[in-house]
Structure formats: C-alpha cells, structure tokens
N, C-alpha and C. Protein backbone atom coordinates (compact mmCIF):
# COMPACT_ATOMS: atom_id res chain seq x y z
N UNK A 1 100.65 111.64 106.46
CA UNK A 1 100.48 110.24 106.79
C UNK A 1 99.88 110.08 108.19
N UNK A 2 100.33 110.71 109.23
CA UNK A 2 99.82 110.86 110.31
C UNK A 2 98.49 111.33 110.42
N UNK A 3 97.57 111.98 109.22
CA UNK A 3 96.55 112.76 109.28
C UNK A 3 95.91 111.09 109.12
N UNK A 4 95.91 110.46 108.08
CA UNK A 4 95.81 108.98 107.78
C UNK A 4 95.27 107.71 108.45
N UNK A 5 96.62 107.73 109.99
CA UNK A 5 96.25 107.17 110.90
C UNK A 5 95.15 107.71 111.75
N UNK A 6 95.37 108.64 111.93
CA UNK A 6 94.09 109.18 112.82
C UNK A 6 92.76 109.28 112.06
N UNK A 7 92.58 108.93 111.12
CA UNK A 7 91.57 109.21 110.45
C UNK A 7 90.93 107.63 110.68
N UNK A 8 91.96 106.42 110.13
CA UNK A 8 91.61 105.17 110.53
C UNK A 8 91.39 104.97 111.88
N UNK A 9 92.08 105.69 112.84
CA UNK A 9 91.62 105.01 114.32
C UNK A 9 90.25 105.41 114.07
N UNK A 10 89.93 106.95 113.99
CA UNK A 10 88.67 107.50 114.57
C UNK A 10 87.18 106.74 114.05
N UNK A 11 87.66 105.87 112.33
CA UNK A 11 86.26 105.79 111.90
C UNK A 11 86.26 104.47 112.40
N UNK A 12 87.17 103.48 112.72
CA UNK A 12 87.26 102.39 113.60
C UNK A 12 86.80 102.87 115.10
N UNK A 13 87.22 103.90 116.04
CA UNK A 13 86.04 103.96 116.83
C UNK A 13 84.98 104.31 116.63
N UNK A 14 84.60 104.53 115.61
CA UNK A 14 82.89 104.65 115.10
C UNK A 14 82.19 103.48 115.19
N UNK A 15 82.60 102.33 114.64
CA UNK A 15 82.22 100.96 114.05
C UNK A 15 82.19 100.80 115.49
N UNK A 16 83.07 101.04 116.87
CA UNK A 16 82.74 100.09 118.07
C UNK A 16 81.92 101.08 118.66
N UNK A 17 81.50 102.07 118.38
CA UNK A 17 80.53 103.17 118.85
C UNK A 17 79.25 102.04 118.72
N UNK A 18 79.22 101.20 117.50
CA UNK A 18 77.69 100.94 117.20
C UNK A 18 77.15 100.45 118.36
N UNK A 19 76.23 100.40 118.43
CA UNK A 19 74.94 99.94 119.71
C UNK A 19 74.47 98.54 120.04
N UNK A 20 74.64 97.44 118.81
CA UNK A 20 75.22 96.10 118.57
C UNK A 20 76.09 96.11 117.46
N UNK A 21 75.85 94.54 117.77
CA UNK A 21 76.27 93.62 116.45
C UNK A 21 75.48 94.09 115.34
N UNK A 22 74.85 93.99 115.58
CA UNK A 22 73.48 94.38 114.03
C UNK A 22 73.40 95.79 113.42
N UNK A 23 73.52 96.53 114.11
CA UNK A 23 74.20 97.77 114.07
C UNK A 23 75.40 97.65 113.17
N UNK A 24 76.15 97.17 113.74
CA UNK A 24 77.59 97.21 113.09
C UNK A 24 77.77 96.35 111.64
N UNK A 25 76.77 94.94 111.59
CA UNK A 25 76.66 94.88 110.10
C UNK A 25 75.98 95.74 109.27
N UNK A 26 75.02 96.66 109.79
CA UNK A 26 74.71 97.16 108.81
C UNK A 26 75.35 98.90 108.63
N UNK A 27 75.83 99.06 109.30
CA UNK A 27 77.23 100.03 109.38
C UNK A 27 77.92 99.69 108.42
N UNK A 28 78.55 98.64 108.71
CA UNK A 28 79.86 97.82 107.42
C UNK A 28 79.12 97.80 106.19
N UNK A 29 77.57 96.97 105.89
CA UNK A 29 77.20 97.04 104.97
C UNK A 29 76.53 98.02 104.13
N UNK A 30 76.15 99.13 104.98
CA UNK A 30 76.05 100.70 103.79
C UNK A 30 77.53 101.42 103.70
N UNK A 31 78.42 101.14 104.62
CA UNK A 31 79.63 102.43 103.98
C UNK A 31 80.85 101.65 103.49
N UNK A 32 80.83 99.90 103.63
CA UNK A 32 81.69 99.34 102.96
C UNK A 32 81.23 98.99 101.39
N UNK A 33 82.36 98.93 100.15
CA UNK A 33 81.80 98.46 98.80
C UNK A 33 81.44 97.09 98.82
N UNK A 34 79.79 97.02 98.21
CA UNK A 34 79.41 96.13 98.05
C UNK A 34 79.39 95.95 96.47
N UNK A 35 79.90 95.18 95.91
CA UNK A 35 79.83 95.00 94.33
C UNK A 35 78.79 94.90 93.70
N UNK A 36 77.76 93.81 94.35
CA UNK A 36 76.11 94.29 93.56
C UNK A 36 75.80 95.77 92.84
N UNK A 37 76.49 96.52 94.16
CA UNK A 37 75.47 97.88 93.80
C UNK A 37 76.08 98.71 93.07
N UNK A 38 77.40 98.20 92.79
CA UNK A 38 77.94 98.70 91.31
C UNK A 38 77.65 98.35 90.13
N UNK A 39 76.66 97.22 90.13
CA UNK A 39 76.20 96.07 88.97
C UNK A 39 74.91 97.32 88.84
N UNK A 40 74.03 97.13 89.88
CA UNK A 40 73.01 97.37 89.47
C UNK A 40 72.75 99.18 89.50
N UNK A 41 73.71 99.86 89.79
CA UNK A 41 74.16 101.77 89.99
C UNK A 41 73.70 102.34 90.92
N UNK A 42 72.98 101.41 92.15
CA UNK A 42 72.51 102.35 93.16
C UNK A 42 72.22 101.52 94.02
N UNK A 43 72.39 102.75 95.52
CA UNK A 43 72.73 102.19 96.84
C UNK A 43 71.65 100.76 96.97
N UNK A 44 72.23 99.97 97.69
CA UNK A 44 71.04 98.79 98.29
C UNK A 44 71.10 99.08 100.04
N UNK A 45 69.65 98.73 100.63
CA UNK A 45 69.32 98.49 101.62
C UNK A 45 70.73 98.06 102.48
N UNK A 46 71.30 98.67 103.69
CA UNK A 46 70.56 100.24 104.05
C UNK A 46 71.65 100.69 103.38
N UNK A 47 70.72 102.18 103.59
CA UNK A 47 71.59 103.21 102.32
C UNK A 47 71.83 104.12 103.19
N UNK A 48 72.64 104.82 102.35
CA UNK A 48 73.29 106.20 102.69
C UNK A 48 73.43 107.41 102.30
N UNK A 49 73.73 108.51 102.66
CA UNK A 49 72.61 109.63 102.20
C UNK A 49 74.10 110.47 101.09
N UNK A 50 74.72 109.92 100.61
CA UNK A 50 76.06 109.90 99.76
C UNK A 50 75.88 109.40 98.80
N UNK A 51 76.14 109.56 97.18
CA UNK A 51 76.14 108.51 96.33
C UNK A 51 76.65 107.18 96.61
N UNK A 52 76.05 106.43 96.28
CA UNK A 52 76.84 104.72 96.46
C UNK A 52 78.27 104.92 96.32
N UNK A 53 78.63 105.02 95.35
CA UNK A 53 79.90 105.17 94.69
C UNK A 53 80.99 105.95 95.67
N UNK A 54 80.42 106.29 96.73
CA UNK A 54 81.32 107.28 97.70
C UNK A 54 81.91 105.92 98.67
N UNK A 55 81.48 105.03 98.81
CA UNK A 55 82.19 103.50 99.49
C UNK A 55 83.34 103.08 98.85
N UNK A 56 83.30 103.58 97.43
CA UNK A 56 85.01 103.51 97.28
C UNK A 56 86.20 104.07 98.32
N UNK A 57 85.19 105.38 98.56
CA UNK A 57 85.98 105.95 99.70
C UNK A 57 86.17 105.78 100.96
N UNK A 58 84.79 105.75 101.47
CA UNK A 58 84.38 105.55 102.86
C UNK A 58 84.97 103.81 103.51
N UNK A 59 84.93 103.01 102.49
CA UNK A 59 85.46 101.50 102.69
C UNK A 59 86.72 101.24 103.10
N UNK A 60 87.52 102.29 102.74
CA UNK A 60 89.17 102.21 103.39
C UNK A 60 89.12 102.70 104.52
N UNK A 61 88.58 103.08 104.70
CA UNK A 61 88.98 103.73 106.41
C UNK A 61 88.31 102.93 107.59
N UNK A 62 87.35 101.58 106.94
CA UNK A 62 86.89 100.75 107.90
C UNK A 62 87.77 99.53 107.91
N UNK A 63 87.50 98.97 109.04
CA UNK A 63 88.45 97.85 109.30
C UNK A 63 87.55 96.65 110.18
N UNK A 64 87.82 95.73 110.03
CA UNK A 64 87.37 94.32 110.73
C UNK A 64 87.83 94.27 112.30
N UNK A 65 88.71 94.67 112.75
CA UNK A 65 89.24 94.43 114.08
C UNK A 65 90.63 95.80 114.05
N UNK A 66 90.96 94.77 115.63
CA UNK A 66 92.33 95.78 116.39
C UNK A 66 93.36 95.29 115.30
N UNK A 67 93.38 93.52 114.59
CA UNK A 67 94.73 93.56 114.42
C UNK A 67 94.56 93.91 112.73
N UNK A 68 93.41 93.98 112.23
CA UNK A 68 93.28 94.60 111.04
C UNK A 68 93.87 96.01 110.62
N UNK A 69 93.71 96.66 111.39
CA UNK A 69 93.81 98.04 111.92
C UNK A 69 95.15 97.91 111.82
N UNK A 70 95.63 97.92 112.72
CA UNK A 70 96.95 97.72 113.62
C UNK A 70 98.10 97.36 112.66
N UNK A 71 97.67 95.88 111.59
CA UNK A 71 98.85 95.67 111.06
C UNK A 71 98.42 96.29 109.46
N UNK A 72 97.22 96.93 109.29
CA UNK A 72 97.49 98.21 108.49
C UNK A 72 98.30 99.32 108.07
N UNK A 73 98.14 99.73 109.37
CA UNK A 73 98.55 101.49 109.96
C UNK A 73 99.95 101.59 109.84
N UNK A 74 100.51 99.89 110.09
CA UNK A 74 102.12 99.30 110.87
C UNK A 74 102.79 99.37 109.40
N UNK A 75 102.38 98.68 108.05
CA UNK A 75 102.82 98.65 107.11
C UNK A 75 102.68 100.38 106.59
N UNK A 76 101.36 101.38 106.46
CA UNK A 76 101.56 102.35 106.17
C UNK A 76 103.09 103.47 106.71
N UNK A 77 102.66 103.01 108.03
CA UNK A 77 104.02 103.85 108.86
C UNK A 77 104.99 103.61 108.23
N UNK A 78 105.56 102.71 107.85
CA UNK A 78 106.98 101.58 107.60
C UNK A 78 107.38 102.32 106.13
N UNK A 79 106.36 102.14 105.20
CA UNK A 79 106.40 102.54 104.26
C UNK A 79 106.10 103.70 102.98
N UNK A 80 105.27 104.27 104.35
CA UNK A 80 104.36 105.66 103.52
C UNK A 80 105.66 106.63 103.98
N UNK A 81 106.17 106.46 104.85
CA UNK A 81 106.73 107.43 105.45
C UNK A 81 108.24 108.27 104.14
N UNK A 82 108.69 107.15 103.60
CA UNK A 82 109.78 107.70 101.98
C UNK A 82 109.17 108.22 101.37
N UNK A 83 107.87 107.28 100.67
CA UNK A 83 106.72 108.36 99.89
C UNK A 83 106.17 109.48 100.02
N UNK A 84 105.91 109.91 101.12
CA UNK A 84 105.59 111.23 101.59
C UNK A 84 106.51 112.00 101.29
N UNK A 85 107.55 111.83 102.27
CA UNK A 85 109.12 112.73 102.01
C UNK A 85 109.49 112.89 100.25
N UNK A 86 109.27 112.29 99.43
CA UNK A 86 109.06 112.47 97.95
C UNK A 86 108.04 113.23 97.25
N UNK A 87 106.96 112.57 97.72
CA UNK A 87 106.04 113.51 96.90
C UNK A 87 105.58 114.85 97.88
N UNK A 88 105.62 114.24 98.78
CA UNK A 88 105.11 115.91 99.85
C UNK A 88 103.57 115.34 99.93
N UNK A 89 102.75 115.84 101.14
CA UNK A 89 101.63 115.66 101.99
C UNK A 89 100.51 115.34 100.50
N UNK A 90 100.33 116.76 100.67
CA UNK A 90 99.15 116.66 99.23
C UNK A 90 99.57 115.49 98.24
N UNK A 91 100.11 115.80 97.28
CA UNK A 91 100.82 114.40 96.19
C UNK A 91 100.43 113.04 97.11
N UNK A 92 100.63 112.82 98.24
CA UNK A 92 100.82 111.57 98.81
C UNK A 92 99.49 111.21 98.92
N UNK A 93 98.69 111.80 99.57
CA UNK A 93 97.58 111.66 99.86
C UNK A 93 96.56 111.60 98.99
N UNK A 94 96.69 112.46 97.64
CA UNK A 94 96.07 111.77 96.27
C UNK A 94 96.35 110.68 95.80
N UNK A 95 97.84 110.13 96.21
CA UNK A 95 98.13 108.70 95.61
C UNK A 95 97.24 107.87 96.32
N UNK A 96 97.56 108.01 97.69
CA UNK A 96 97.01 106.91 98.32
C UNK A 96 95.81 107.00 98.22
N UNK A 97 94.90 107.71 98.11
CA UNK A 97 93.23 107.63 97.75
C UNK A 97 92.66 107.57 95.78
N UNK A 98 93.87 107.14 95.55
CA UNK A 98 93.64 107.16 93.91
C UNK A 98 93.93 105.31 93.91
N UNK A 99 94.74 104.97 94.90
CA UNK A 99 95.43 103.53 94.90
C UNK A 99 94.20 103.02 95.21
N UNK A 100 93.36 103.69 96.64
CA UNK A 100 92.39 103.03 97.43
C UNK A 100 91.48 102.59 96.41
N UNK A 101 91.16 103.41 95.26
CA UNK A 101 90.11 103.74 94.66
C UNK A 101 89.58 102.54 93.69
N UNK A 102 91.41 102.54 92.92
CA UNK A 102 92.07 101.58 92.32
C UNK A 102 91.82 100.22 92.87
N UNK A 103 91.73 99.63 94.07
CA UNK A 103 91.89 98.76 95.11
C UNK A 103 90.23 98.03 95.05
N UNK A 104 89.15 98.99 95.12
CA UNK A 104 88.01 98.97 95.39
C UNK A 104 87.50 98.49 93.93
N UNK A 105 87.71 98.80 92.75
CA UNK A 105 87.44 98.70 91.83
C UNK A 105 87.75 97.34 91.33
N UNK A 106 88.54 97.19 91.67
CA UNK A 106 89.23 95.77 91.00
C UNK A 106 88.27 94.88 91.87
N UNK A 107 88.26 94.66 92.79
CA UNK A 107 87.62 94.06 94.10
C UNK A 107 86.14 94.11 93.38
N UNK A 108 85.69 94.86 93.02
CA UNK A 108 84.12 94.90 91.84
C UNK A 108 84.06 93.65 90.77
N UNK A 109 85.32 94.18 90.09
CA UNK A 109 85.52 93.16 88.96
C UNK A 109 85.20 91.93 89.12
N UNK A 110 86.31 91.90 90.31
CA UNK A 110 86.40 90.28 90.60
C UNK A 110 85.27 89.54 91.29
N UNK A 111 84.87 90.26 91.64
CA UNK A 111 83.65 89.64 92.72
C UNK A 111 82.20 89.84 92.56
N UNK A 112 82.16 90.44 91.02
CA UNK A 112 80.87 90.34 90.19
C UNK A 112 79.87 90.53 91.14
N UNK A 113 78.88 89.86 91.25
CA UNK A 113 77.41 90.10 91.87
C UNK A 113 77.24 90.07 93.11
N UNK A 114 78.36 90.17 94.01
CA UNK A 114 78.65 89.65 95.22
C UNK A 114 77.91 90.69 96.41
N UNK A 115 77.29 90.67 97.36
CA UNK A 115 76.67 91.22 98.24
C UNK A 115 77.26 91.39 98.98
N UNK A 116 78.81 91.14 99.69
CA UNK A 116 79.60 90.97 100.96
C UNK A 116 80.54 92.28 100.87
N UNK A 117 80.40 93.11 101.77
CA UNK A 117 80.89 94.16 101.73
C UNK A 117 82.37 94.46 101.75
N UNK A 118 83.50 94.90 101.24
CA UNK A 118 84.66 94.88 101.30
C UNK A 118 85.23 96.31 101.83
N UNK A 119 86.03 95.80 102.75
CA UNK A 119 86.69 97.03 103.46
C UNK A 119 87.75 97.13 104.22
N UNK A 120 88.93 98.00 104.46
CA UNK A 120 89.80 97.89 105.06
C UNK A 120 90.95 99.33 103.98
N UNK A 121 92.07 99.14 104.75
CA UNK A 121 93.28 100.23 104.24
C UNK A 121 93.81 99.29 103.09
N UNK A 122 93.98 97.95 103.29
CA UNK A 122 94.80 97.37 102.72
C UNK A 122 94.98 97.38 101.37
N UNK A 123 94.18 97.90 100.47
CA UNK A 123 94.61 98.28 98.82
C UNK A 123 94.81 99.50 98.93
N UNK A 124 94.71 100.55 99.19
CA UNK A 124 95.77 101.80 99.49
C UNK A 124 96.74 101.36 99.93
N UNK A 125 97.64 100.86 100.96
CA UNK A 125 98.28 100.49 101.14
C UNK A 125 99.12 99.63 100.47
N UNK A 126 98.51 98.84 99.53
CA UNK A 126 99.11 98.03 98.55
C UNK A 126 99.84 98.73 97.60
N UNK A 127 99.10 100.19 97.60
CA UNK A 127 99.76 100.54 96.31
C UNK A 127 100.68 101.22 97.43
N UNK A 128 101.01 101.76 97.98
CA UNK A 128 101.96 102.24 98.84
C UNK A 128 103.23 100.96 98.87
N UNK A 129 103.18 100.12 98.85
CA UNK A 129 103.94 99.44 98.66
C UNK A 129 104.60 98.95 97.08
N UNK A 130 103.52 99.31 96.29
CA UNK A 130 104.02 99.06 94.78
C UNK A 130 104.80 100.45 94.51
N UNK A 131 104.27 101.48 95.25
CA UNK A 131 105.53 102.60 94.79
C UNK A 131 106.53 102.50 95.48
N UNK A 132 106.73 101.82 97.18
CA UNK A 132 108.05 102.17 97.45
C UNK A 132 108.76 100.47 96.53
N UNK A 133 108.24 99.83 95.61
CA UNK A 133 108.95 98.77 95.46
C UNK A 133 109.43 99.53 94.19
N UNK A 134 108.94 100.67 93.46
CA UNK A 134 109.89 101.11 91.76
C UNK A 134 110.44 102.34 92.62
N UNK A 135 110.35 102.89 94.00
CA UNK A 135 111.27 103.95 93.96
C UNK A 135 112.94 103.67 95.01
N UNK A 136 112.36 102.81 96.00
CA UNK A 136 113.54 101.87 96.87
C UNK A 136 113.63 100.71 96.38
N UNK A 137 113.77 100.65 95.67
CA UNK A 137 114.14 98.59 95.93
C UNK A 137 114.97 98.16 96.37
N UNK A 138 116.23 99.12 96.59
CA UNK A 138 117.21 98.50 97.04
C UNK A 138 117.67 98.85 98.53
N UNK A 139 116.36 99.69 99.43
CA UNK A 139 116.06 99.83 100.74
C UNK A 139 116.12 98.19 101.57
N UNK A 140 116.51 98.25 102.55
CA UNK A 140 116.43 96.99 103.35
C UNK A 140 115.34 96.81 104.64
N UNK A 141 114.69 96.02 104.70
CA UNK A 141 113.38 95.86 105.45
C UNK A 141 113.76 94.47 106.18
N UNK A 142 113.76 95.33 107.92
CA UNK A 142 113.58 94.46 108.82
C UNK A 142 112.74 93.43 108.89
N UNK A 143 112.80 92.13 109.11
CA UNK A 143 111.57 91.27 109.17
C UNK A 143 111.94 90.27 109.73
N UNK A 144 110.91 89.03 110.52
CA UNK A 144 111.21 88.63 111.60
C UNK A 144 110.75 87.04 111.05
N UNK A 145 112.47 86.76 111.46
CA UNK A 145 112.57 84.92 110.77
C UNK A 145 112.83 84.06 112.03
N UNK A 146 113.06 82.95 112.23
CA UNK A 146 112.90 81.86 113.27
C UNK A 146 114.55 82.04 113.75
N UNK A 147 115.18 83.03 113.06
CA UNK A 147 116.57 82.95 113.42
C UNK A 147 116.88 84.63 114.30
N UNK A 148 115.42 85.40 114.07
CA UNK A 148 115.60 86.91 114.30
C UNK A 148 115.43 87.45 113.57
N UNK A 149 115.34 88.85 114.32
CA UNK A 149 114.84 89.87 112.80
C UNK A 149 116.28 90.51 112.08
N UNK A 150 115.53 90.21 110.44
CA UNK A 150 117.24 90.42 109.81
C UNK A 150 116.74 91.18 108.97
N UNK A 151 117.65 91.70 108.00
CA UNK A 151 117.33 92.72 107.02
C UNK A 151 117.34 92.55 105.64
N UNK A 152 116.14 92.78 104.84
CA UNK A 152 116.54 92.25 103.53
C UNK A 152 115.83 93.29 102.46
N UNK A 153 116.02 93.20 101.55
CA UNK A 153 116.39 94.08 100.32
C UNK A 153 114.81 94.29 99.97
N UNK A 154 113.89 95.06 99.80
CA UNK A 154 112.44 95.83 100.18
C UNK A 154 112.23 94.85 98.47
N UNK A 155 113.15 94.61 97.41
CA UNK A 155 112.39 94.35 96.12
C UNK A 155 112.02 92.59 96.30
N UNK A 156 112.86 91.57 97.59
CA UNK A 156 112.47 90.70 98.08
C UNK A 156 111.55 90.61 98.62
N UNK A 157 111.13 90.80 99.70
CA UNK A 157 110.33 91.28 100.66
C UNK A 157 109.06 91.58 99.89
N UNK A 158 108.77 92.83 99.02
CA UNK A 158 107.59 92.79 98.08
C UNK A 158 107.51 92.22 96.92
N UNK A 159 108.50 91.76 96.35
CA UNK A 159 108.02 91.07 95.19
C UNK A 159 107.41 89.56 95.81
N UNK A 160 107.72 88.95 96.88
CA UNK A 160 107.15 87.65 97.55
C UNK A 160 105.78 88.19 97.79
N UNK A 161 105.52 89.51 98.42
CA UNK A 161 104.55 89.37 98.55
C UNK A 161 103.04 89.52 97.15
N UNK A 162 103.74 90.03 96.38
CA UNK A 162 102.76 90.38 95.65
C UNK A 162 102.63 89.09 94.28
N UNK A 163 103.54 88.05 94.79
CA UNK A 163 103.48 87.04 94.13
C UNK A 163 102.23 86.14 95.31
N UNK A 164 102.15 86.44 96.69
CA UNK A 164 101.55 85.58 97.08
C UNK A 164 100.24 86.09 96.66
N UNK A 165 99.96 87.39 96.90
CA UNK A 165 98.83 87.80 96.35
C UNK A 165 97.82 87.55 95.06
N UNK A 166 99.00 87.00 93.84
CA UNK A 166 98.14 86.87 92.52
C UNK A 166 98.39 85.32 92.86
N UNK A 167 98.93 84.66 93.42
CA UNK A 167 98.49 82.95 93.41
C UNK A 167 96.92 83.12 94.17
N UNK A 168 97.10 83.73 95.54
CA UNK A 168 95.84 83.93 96.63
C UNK A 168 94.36 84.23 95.57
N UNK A 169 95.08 85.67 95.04
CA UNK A 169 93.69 85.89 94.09
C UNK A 169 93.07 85.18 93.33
N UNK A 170 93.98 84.64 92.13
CA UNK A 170 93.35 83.82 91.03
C UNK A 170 92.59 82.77 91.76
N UNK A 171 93.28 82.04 93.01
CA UNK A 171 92.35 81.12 93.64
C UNK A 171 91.21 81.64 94.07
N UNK A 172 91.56 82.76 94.53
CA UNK A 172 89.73 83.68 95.46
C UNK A 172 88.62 83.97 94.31
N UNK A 173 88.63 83.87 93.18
CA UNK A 173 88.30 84.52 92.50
C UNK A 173 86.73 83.51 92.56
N UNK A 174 86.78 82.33 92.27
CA UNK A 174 85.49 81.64 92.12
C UNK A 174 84.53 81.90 93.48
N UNK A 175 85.11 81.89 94.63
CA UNK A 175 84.94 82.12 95.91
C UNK A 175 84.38 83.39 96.59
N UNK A 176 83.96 84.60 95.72
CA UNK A 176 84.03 86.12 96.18
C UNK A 176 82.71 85.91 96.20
N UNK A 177 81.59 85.69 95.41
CA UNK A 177 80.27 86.14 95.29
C UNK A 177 79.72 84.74 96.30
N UNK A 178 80.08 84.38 96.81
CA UNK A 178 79.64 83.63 97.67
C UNK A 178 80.49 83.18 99.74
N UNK A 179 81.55 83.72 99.55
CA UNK A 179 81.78 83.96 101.16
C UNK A 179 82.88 85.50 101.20
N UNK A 180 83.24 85.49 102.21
CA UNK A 180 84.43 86.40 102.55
C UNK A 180 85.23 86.30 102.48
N UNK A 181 86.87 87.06 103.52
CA UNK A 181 87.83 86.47 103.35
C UNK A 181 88.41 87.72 102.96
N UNK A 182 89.54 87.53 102.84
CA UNK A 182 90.78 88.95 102.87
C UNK A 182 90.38 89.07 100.66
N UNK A 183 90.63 90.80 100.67
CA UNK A 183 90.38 90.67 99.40
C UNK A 183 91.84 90.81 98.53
N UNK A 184 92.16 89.49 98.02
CA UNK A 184 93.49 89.68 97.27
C UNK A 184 93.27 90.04 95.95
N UNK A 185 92.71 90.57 95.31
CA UNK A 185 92.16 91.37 94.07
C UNK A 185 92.26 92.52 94.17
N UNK A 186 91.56 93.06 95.32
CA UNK A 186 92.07 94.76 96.09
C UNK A 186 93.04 94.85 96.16
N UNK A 187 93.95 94.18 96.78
CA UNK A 187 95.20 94.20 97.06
C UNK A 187 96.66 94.65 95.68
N UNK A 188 96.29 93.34 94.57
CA UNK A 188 96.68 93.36 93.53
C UNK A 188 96.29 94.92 93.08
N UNK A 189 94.91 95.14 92.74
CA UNK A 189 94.69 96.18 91.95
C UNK A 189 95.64 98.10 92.52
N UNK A 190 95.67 97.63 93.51
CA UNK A 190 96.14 98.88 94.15
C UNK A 190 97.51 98.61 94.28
N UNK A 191 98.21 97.71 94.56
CA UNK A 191 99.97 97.14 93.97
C UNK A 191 100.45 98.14 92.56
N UNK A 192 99.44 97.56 91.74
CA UNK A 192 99.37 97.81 90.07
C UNK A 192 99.26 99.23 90.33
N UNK A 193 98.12 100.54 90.63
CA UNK A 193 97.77 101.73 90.38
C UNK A 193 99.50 102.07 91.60
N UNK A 194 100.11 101.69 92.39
CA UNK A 194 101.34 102.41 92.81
C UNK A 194 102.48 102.01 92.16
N UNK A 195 102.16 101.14 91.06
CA UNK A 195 103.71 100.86 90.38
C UNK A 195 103.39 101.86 89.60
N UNK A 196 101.89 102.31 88.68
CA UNK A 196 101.81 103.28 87.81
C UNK A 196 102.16 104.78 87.85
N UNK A 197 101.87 105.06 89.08
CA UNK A 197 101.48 106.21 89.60
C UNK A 197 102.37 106.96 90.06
N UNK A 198 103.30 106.73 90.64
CA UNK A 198 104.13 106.51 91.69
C UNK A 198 105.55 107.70 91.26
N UNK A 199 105.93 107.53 89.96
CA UNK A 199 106.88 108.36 89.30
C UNK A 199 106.09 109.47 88.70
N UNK A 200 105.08 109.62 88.20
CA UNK A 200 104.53 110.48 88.01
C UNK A 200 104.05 111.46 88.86
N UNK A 201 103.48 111.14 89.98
CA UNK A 201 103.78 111.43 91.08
C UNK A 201 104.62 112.40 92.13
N UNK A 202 105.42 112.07 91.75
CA UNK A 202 106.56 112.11 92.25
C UNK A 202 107.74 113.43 91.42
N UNK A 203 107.09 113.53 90.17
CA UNK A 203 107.84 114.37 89.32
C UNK A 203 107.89 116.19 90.07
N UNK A 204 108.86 116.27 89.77
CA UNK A 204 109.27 117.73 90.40
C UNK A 204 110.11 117.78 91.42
N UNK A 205 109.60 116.51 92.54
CA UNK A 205 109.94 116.10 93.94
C UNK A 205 111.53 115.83 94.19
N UNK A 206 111.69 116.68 95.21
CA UNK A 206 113.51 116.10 95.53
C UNK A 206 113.28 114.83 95.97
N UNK A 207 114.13 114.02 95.66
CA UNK A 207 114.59 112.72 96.17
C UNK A 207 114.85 112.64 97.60
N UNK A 208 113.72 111.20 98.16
CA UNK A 208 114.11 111.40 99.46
C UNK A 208 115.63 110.30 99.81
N UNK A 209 116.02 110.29 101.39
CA UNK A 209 117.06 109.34 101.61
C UNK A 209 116.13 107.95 101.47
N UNK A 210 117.58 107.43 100.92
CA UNK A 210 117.39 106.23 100.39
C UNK A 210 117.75 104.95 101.73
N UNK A 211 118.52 105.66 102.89
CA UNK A 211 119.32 104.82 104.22
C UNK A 211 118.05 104.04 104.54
C-alpha cells in the first residue's frame, strides 16, 4: 500500500513538472481515459506511445490537485491497510488495479462519446472500500460530526456513501459527454468489482484483526 502512495505522489509531481497549463491539459488528456477513444479503438490527439487502452491504467495515478490527492491516499491508508493484512501485498495490489480497471470502464459506459478525460485513485479506491464493507462491517470508523469525531460502524459509514454515489450518478449520467465533474459511475463501478472480488481474493488468507 505504501508502494501505492508513492507511486501517486510521484506521477502527481509529474503533472506539476509540466512547463504550463497547456502542457498539463494535454498531459491529463493523453494519459487520462478519454471515452471517445474507446468508441472509436484508438488513441486521439495527443497520443501516446502505449496502447490507448493502457489509460485505464495510467488514469489512476493522476489526480486534479493537493486535496484530490490527499483525500485519496487518506481514505486508501484508512482502509487498504485490513485488506492488505488479508490478502498480502501481491493479492492486494491486483485487487486494487483490477477495481481501478473496473472503475475506468464503467466511467466509458456512462459517458459514451465524451472527450473529457477522467482521472484520479478514486474508483480503485472505491472498490477498496466495497471490500472492506463485505469483510469488516462491523469495524468502527472515526468521523467528524458538529458534535466531534465519534465512531461508527464502517457498514454505516459506507453504505451512505455508496447510496450517495448511485443517487449522484444516475443524475451525472445525462451530464458526462458534455462537462466534468467528479466521476460517480467510476466510483460505483469499482464499489461493485470490491464487493465481487474481495472474498475471492482473499481465499487462503489468514484473517486479519478485526479491532
């Protein structure tokens, strides 16, 4: 997991490496997924010397900003960290780039002909959260209310969220091939590939603590 984070800082200091602004959209727009060019099977202007299809990959490890980043990395830490201890390094790290993959794909679906590049951790991560919601649920997760931070039961906590997500989506959905905006379709789709995945996964694996 730690290999993870450092992997996200470093290709995020790449993106502020660029030389401008213009630079940096077209940075985002050859190594983030653009859905067109899954419509039509090959890279669009500017390209990259990788199959298209490698932005499934390359798209998670880019990010929009510090707090993109930041409250990425914050949820991976929080939560990758049981998963790991379960499945062990390797296992984990196929999930989470099978979730990402998962994440990117759906984000296609939904957003049909759309030219706007999509990118970030956050559907890997999603599914990181759909597995620790079928393997802890009954883990308790700090979180911070107008009264303090209190503790509540991880199948609360994510099942709210992944309810906000399919209200968010179904609304985003008319909206994708024509602006931006956080992708709650990615999100969903990679939720879904860590509820699937996740025990299978996991098979062989000693059980981690549950405290």
């Amino acid at each position: 997991m730690i290999g993870l984070v450092v992997l996200n800082v470093v290709a995020f200091l790449l993106e502020l490496a660029q030389p401008s602004q213009g630079a940096l959209r077209s940075f985002i727009q050859a190594w983030g997924v653009v859905p067109h060019e899954y419509i039509v099977r090959h890279d669009l202007p500017p390209t990259i010397p990788v199959p298209f299809w490698s932005t499934l990959f390359t798209s998670m490890f880019l990010h929009a900003g510090w707090m993109h980043l930041g409250g990425n990395m914050l949820y991976l830490w929080i939560f990758g960290d049981n998963l790991e201890r379960v499945m062990g390094h390797i296992r984990f790290l196929v999930f989470y780039l099978i979730c990402g993959v998962a994440a990117g794909l759906a984000q296609i679906v939904a957003s049909g002909a759309s030219n706007i590049p999509s990118l970030g951790a956050s559907g890997a991560i999603s599914g990181v959260l759909g597995g620790y919601l079928v393997l802890f649920p009954r883990n308790r997760v700090r979180v911070l209310t107008r009264g303090g931070i209190t503790s509540v039961p991880a199948v609360v906590v994510l099942g709210l969220w992944i309810v906000i997500q399919l209200i968010s989506g179904i609304g985003s959905i008319a909206n994708t091939t024509e602006s931006g905006g956080v992708a709650y379709m990615a999100h969903i789709g990679g939720f879904v590939a860590g509820l699937l995945l996740v025990k299978p996964m996991a098979v062989g694996r000693p059980a981690a603590s549950t405290a």
